[in-house]
ModelCIF file with pLDDT and N, C-alpha, C, O atoms, coordinates in Angstrom:
data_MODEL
#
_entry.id   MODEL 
#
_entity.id                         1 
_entity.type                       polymer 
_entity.pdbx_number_of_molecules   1 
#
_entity_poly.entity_id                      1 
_entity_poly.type                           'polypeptide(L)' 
_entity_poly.nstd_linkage                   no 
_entity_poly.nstd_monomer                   no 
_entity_poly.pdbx_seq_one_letter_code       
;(UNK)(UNK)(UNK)(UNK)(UNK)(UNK)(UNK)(UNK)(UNK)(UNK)(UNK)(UNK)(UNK)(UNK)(UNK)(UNK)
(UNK)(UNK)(UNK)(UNK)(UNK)(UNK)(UNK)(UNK)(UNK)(UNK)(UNK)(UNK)(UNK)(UNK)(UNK)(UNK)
(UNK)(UNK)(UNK)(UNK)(UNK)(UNK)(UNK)(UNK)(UNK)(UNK)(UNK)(UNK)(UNK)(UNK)(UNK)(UNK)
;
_entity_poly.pdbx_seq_one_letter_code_can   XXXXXXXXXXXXXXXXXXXXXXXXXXXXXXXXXXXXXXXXXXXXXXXX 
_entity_poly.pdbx_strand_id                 A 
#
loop_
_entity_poly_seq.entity_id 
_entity_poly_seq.num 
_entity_poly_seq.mon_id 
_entity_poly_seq.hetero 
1 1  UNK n 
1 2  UNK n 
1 3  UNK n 
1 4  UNK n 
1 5  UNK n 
1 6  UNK n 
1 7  UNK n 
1 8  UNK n 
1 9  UNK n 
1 10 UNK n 
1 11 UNK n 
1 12 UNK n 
1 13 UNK n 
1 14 UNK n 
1 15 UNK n 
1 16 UNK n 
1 17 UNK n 
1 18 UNK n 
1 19 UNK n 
1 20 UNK n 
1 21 UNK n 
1 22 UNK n 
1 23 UNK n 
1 24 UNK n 
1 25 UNK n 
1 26 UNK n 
1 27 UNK n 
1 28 UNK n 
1 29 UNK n 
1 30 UNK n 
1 31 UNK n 
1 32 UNK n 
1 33 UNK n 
1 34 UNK n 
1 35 UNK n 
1 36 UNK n 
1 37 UNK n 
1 38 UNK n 
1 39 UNK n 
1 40 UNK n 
1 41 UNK n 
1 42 UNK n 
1 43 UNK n 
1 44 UNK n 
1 45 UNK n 
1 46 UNK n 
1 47 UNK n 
1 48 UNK n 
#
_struct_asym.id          A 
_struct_asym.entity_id   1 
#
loop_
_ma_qa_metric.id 
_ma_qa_metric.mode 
_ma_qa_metric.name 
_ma_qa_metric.software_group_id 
_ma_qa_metric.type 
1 global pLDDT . pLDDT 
2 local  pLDDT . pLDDT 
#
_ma_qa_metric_global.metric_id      1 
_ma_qa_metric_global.metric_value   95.15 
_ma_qa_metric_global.model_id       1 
_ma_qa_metric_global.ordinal_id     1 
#
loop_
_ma_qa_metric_local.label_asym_id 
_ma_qa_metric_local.label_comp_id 
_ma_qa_metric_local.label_seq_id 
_ma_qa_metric_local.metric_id 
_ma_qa_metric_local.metric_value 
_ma_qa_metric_local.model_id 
_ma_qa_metric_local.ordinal_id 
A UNK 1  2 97.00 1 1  
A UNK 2  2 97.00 1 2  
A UNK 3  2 97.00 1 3  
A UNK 4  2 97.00 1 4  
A UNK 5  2 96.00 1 5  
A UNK 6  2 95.00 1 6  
A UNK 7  2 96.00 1 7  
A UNK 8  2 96.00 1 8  
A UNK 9  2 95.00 1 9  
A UNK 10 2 96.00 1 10 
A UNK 11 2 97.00 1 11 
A UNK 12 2 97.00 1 12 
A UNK 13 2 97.00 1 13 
A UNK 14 2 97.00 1 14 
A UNK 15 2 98.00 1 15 
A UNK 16 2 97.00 1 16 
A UNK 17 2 96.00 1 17 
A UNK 18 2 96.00 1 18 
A UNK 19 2 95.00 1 19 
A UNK 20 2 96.00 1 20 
A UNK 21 2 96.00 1 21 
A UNK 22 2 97.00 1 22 
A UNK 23 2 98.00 1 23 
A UNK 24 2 98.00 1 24 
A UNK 25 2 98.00 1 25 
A UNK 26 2 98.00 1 26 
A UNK 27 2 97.00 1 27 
A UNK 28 2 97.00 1 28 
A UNK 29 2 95.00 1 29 
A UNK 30 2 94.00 1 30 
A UNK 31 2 94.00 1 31 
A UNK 32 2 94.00 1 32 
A UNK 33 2 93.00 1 33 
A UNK 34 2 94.00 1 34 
A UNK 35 2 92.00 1 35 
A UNK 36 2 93.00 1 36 
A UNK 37 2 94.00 1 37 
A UNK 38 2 95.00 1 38 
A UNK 39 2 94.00 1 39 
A UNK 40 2 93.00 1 40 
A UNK 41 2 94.00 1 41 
A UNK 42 2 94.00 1 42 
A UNK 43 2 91.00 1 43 
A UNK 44 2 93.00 1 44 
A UNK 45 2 94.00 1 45 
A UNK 46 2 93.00 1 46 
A UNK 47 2 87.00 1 47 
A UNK 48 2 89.00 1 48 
#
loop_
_atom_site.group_PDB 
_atom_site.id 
_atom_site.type_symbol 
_atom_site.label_atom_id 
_atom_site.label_alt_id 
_atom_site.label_comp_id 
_atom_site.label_asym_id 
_atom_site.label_entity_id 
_atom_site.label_seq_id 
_atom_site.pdbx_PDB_ins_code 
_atom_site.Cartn_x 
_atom_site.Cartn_y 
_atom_site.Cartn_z 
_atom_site.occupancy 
_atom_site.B_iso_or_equiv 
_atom_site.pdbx_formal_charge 
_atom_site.auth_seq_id 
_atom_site.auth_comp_id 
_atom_site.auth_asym_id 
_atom_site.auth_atom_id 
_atom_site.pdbx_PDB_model_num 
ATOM 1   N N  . UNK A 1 1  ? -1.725  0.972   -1.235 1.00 97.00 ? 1  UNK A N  1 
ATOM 2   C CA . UNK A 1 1  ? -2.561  0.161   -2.118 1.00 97.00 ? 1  UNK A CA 1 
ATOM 3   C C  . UNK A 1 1  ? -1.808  -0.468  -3.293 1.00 97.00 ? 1  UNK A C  1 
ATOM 4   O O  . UNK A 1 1  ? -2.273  -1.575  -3.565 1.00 97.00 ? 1  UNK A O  1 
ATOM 5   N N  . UNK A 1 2  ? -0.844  -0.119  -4.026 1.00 97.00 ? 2  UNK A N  1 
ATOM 6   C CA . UNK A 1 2  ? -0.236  -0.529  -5.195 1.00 97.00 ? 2  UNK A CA 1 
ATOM 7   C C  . UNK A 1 2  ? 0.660   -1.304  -5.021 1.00 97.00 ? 2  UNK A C  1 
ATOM 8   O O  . UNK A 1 2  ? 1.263   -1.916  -5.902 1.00 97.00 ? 2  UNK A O  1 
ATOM 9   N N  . UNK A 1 3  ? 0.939   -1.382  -3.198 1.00 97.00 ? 3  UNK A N  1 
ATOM 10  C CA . UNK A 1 3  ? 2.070   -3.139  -2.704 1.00 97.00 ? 3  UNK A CA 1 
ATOM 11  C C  . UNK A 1 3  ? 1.019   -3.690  -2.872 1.00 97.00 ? 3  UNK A C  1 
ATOM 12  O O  . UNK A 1 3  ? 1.086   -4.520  -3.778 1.00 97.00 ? 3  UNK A O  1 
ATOM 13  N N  . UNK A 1 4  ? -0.420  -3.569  -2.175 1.00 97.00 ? 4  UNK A N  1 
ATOM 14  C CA . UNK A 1 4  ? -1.229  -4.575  -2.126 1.00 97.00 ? 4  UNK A CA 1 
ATOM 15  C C  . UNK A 1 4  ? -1.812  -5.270  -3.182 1.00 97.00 ? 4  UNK A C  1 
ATOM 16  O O  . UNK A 1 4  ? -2.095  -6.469  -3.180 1.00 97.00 ? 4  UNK A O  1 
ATOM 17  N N  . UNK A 1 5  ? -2.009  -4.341  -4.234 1.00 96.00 ? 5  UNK A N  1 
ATOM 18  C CA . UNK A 1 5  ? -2.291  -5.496  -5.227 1.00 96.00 ? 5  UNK A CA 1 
ATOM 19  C C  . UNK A 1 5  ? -1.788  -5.485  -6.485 1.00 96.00 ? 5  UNK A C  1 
ATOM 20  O O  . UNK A 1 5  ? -2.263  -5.425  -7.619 1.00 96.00 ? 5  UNK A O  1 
ATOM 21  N N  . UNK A 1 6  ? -0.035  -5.605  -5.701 1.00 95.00 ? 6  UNK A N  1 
ATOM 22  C CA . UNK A 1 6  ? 1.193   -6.242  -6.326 1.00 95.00 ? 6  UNK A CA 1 
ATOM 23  C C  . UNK A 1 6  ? 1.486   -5.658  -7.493 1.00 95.00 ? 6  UNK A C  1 
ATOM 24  O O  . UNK A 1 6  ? 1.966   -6.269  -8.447 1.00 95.00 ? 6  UNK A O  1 
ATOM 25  N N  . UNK A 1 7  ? 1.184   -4.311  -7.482 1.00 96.00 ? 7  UNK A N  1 
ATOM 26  C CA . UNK A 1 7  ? 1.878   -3.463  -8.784 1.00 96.00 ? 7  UNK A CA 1 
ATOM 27  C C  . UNK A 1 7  ? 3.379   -3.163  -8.306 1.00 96.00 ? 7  UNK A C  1 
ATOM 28  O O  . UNK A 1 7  ? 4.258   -3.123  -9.167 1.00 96.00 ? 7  UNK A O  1 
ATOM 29  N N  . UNK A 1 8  ? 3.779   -2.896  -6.606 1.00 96.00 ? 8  UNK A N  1 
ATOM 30  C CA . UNK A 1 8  ? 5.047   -2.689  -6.452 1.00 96.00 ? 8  UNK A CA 1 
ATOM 31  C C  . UNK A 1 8  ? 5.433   -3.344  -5.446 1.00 96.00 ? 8  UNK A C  1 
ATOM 32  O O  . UNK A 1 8  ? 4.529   -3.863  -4.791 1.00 96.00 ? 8  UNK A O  1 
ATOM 33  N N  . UNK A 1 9  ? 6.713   -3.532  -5.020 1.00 95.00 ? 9  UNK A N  1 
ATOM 34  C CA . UNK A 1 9  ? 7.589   -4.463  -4.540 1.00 95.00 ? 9  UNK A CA 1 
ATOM 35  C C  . UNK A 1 9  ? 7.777   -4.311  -3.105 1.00 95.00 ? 9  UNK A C  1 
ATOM 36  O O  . UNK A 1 9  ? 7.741   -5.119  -2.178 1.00 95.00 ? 9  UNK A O  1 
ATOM 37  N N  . UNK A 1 10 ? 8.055   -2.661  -3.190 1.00 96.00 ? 10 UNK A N  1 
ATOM 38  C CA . UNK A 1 10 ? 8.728   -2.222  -2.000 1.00 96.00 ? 10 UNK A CA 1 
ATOM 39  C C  . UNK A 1 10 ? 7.752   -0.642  -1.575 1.00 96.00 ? 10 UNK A C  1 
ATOM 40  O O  . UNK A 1 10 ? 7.088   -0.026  -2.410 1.00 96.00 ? 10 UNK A O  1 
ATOM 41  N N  . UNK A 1 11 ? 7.840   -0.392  -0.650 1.00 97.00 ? 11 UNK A N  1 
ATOM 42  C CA . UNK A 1 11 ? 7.114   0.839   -0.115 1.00 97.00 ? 11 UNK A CA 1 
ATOM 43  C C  . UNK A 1 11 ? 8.043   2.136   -0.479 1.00 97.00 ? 11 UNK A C  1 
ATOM 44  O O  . UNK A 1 11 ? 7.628   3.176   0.033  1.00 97.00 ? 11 UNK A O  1 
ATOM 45  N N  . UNK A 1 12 ? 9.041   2.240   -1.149 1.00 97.00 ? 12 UNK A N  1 
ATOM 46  C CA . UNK A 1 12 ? 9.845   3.454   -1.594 1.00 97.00 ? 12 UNK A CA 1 
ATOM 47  C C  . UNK A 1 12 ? 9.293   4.485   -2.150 1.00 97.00 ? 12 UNK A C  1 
ATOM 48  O O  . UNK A 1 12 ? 9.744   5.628   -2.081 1.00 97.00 ? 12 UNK A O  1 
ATOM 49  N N  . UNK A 1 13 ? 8.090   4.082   -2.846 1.00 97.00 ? 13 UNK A N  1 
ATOM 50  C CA . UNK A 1 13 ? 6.810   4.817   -3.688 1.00 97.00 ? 13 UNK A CA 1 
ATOM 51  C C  . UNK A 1 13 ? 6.602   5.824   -3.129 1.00 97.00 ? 13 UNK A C  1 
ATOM 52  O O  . UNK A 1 13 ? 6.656   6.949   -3.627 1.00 97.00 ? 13 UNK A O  1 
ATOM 53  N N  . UNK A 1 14 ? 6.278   5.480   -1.778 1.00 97.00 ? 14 UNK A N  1 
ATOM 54  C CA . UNK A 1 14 ? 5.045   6.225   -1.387 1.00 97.00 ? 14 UNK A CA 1 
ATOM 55  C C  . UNK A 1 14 ? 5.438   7.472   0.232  1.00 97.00 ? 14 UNK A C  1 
ATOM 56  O O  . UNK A 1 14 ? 4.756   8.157   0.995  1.00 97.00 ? 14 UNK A O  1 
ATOM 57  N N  . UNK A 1 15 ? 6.467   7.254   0.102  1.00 98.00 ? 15 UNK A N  1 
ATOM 58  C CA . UNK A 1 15 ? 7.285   7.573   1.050  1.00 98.00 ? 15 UNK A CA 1 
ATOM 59  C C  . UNK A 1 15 ? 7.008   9.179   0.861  1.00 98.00 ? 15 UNK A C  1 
ATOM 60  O O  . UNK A 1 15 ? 7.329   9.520   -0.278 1.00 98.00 ? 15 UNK A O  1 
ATOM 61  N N  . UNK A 1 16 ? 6.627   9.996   1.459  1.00 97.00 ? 16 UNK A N  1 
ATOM 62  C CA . UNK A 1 16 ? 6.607   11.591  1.623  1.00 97.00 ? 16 UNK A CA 1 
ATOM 63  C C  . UNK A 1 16 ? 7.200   12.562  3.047  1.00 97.00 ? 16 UNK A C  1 
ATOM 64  O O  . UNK A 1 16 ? 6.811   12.424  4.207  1.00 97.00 ? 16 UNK A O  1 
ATOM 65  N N  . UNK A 1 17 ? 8.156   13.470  2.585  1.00 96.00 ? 17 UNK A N  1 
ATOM 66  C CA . UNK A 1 17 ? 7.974   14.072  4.470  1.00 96.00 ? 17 UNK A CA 1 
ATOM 67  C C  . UNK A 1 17 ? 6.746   14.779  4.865  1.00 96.00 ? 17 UNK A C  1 
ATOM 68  O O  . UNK A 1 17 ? 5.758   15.104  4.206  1.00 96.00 ? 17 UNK A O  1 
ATOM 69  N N  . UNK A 1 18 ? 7.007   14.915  5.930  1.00 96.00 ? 18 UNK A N  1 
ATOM 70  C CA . UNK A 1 18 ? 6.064   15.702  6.943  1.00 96.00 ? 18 UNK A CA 1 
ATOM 71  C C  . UNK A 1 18 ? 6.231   16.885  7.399  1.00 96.00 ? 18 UNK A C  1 
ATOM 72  O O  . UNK A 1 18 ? 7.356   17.384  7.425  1.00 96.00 ? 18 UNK A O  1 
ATOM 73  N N  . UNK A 1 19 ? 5.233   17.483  7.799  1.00 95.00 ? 19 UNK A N  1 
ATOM 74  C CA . UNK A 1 19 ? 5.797   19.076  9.001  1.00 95.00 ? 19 UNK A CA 1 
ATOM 75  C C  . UNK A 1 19 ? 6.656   18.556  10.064 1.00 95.00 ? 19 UNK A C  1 
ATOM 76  O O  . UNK A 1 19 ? 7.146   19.516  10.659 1.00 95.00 ? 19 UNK A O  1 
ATOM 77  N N  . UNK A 1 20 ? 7.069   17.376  10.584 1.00 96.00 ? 20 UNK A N  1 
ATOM 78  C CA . UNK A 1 20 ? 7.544   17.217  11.382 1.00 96.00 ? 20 UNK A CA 1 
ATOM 79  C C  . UNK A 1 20 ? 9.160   16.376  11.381 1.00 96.00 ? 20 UNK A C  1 
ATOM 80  O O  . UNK A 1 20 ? 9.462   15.200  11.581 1.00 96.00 ? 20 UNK A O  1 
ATOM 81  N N  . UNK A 1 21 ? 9.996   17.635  11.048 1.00 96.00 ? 21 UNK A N  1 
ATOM 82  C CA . UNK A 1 21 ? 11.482  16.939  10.675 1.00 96.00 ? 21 UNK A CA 1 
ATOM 83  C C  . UNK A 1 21 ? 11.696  15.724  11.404 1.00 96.00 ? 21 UNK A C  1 
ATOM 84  O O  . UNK A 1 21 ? 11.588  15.706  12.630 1.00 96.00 ? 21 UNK A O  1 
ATOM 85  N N  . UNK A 1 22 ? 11.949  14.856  10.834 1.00 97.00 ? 22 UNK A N  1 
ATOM 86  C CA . UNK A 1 22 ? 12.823  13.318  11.396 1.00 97.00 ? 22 UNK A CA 1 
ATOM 87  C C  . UNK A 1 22 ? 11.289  12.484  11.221 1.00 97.00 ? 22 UNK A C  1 
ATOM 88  O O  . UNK A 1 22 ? 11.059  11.743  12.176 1.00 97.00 ? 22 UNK A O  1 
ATOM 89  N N  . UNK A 1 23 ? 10.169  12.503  10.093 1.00 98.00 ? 23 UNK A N  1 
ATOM 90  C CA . UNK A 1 23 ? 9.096   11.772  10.701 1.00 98.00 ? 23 UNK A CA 1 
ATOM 91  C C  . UNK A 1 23 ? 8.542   11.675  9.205  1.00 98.00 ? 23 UNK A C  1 
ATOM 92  O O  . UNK A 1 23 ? 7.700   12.533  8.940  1.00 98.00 ? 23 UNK A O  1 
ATOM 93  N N  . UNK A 1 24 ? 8.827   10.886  8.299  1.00 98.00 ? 24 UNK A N  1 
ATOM 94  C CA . UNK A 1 24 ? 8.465   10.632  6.848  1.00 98.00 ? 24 UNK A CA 1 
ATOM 95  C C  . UNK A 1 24 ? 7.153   10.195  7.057  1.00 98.00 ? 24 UNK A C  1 
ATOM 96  O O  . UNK A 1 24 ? 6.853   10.264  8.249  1.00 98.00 ? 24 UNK A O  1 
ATOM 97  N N  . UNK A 1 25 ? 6.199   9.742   6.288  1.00 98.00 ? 25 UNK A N  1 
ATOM 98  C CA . UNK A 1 25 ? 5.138   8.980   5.963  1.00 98.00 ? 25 UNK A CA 1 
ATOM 99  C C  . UNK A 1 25 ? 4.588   8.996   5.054  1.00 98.00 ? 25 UNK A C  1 
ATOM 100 O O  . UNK A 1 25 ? 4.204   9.939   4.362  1.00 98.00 ? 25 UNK A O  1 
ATOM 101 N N  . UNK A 1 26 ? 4.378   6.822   4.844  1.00 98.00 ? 26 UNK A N  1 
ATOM 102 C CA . UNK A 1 26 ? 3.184   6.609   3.849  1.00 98.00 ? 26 UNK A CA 1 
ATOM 103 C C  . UNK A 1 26 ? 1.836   6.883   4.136  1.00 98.00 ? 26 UNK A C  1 
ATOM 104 O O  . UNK A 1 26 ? 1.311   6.470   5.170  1.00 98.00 ? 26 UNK A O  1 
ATOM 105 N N  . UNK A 1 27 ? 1.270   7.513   3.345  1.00 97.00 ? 27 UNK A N  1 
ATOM 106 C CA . UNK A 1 27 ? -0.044  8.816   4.386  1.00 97.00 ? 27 UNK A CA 1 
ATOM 107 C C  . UNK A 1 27 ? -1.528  7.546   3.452  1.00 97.00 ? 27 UNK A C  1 
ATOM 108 O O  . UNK A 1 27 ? -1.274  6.681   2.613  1.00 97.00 ? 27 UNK A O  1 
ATOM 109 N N  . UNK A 1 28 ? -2.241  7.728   3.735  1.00 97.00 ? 28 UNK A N  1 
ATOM 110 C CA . UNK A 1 28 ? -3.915  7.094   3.618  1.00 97.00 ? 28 UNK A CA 1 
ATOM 111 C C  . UNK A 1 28 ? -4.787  7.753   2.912  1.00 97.00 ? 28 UNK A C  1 
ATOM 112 O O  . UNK A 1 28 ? -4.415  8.822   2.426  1.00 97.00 ? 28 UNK A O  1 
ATOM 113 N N  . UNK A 1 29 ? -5.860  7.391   2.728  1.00 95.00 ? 29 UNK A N  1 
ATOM 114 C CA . UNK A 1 29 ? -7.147  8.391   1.848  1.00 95.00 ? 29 UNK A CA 1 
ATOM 115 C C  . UNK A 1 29 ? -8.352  7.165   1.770  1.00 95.00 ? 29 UNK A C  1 
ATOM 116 O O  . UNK A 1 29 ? -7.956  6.035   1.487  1.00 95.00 ? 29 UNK A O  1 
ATOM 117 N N  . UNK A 1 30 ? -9.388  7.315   1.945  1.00 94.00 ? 30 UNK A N  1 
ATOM 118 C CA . UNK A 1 30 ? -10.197 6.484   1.613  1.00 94.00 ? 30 UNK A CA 1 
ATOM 119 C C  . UNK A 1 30 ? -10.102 5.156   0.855  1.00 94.00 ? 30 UNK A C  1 
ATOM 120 O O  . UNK A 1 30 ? -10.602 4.056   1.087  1.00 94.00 ? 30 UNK A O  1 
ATOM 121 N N  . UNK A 1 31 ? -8.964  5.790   -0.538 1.00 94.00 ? 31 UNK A N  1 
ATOM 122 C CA . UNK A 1 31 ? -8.677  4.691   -1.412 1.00 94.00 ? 31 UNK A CA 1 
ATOM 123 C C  . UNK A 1 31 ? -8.346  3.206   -1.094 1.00 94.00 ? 31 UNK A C  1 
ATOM 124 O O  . UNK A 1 31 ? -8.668  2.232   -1.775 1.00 94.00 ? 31 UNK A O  1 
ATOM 125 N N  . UNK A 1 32 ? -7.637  3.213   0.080  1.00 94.00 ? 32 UNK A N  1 
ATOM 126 C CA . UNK A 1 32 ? -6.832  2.284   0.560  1.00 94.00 ? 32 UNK A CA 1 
ATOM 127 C C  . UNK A 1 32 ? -7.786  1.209   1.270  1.00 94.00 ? 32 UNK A C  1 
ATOM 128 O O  . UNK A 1 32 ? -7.408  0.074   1.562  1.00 94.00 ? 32 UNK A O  1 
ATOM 129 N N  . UNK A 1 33 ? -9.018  1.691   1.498  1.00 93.00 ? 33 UNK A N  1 
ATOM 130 C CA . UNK A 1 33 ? -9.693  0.850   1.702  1.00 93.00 ? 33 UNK A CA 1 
ATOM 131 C C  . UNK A 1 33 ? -9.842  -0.631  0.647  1.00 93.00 ? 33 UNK A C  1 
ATOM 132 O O  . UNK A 1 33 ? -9.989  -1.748  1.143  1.00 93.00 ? 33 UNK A O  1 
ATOM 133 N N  . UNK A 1 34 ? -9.782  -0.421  -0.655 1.00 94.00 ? 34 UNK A N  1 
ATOM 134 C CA . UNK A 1 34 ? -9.228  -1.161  -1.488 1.00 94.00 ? 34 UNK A CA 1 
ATOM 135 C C  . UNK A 1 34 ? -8.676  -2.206  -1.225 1.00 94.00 ? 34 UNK A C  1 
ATOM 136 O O  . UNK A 1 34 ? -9.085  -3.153  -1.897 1.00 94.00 ? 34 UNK A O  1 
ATOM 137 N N  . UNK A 1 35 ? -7.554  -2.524  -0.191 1.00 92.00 ? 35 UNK A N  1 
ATOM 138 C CA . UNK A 1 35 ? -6.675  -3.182  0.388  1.00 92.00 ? 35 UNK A CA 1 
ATOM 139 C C  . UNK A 1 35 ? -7.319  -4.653  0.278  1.00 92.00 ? 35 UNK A C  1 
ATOM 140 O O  . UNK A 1 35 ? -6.874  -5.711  -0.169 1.00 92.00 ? 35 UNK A O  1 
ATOM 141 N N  . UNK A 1 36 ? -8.949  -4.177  1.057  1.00 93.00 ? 36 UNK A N  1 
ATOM 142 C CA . UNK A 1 36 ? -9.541  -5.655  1.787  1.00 93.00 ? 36 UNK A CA 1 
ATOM 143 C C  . UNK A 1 36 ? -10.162 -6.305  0.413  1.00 93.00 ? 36 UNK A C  1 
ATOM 144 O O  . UNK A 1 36 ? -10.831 -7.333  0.519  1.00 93.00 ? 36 UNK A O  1 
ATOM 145 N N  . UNK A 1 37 ? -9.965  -5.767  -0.757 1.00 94.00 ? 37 UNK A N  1 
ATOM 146 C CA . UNK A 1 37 ? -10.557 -6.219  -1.744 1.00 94.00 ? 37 UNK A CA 1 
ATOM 147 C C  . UNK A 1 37 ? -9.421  -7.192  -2.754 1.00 94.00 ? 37 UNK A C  1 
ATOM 148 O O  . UNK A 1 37 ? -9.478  -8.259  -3.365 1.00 94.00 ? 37 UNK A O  1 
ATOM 149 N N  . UNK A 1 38 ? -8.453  -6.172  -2.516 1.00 95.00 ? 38 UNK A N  1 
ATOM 150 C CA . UNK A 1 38 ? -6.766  -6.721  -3.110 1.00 95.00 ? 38 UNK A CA 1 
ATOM 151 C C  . UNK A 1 38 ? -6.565  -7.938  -2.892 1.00 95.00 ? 38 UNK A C  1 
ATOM 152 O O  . UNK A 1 38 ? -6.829  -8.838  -3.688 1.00 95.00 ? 38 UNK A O  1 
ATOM 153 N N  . UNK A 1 39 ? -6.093  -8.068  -1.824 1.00 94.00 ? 39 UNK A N  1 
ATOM 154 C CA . UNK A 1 39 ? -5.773  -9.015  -1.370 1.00 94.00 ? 39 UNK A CA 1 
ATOM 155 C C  . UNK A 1 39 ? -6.069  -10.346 -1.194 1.00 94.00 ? 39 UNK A C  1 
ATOM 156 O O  . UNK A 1 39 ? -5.280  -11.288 -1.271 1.00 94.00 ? 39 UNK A O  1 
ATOM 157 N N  . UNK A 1 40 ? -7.379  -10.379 -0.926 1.00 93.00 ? 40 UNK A N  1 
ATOM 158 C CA . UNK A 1 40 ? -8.343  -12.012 -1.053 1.00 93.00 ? 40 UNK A CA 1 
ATOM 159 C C  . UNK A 1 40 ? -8.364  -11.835 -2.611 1.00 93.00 ? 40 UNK A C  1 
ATOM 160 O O  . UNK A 1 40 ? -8.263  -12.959 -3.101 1.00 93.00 ? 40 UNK A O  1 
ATOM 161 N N  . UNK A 1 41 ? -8.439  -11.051 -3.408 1.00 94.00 ? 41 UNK A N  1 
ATOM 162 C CA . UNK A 1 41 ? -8.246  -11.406 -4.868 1.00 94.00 ? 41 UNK A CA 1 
ATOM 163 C C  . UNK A 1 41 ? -7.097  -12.293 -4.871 1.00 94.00 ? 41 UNK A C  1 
ATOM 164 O O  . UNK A 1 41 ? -7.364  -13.492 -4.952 1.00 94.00 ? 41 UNK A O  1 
ATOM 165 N N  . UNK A 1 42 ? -5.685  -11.907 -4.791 1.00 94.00 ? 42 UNK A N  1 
ATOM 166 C CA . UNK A 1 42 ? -4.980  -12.306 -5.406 1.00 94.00 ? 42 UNK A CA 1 
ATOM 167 C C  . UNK A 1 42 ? -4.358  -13.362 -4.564 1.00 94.00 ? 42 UNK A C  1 
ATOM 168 O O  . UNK A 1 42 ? -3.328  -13.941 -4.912 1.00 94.00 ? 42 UNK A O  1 
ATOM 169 N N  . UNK A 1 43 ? -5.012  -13.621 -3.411 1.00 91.00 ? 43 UNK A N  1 
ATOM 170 C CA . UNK A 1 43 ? -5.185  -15.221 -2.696 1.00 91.00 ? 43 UNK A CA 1 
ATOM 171 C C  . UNK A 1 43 ? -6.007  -15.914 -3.231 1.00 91.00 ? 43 UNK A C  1 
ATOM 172 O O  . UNK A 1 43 ? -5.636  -17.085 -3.147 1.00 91.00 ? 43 UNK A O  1 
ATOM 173 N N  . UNK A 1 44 ? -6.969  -15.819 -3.762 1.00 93.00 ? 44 UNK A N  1 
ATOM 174 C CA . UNK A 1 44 ? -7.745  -16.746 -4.911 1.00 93.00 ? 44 UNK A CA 1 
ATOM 175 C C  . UNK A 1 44 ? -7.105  -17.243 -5.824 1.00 93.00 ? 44 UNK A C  1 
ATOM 176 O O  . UNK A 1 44 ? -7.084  -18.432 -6.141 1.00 93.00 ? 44 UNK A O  1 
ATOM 177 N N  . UNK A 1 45 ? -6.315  -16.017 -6.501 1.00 94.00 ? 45 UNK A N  1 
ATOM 178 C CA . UNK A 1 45 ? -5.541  -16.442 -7.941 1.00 94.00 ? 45 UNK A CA 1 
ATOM 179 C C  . UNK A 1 45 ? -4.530  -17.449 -7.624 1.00 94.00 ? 45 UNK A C  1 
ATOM 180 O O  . UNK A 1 45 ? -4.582  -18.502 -8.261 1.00 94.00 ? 45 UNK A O  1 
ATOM 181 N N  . UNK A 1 46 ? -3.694  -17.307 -6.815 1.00 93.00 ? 46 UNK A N  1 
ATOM 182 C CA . UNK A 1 46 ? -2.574  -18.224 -6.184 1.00 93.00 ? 46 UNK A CA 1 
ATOM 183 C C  . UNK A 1 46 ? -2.757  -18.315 -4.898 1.00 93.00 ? 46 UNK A C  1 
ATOM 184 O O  . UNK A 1 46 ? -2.707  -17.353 -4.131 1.00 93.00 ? 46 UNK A O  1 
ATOM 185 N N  . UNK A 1 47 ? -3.010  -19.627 -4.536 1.00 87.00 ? 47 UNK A N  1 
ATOM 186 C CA . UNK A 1 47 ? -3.439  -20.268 -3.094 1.00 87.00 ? 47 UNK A CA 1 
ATOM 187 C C  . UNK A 1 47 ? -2.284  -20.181 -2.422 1.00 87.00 ? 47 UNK A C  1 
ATOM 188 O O  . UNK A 1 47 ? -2.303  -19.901 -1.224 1.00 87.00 ? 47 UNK A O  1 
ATOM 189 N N  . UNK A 1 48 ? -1.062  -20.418 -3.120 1.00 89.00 ? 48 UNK A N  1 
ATOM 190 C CA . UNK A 1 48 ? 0.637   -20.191 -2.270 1.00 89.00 ? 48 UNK A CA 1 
ATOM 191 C C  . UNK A 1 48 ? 0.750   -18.665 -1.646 1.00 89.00 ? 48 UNK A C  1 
ATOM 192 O O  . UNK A 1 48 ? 1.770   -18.313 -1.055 1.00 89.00 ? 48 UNK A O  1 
#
């Protein structure tokens, strides 16, 4: 959520391991639903 509405650049943030050696992940939560709201925002603000 915080690439999406352009607080950060790069996904390095969010990066966590797992129980499963060799298998990192950016993990989810309800929050992220957010996303579909982000985004057409800040395509409104700048049409480019």
């Amino acid at each position: 959520l915080p690439l999406y509405q352009g607080e950060q650049d790069s996904l390095d943030y969010a990066v966590r391991p797992t129980y499963w050696d060799g298998v990192d992940i950016v993990a989810a939560s309800p929050i992220v639903y957010d996303a579909e709201f982000a985004l057409p925002v800040r395509q409104m603000q700048d049409p480019h």
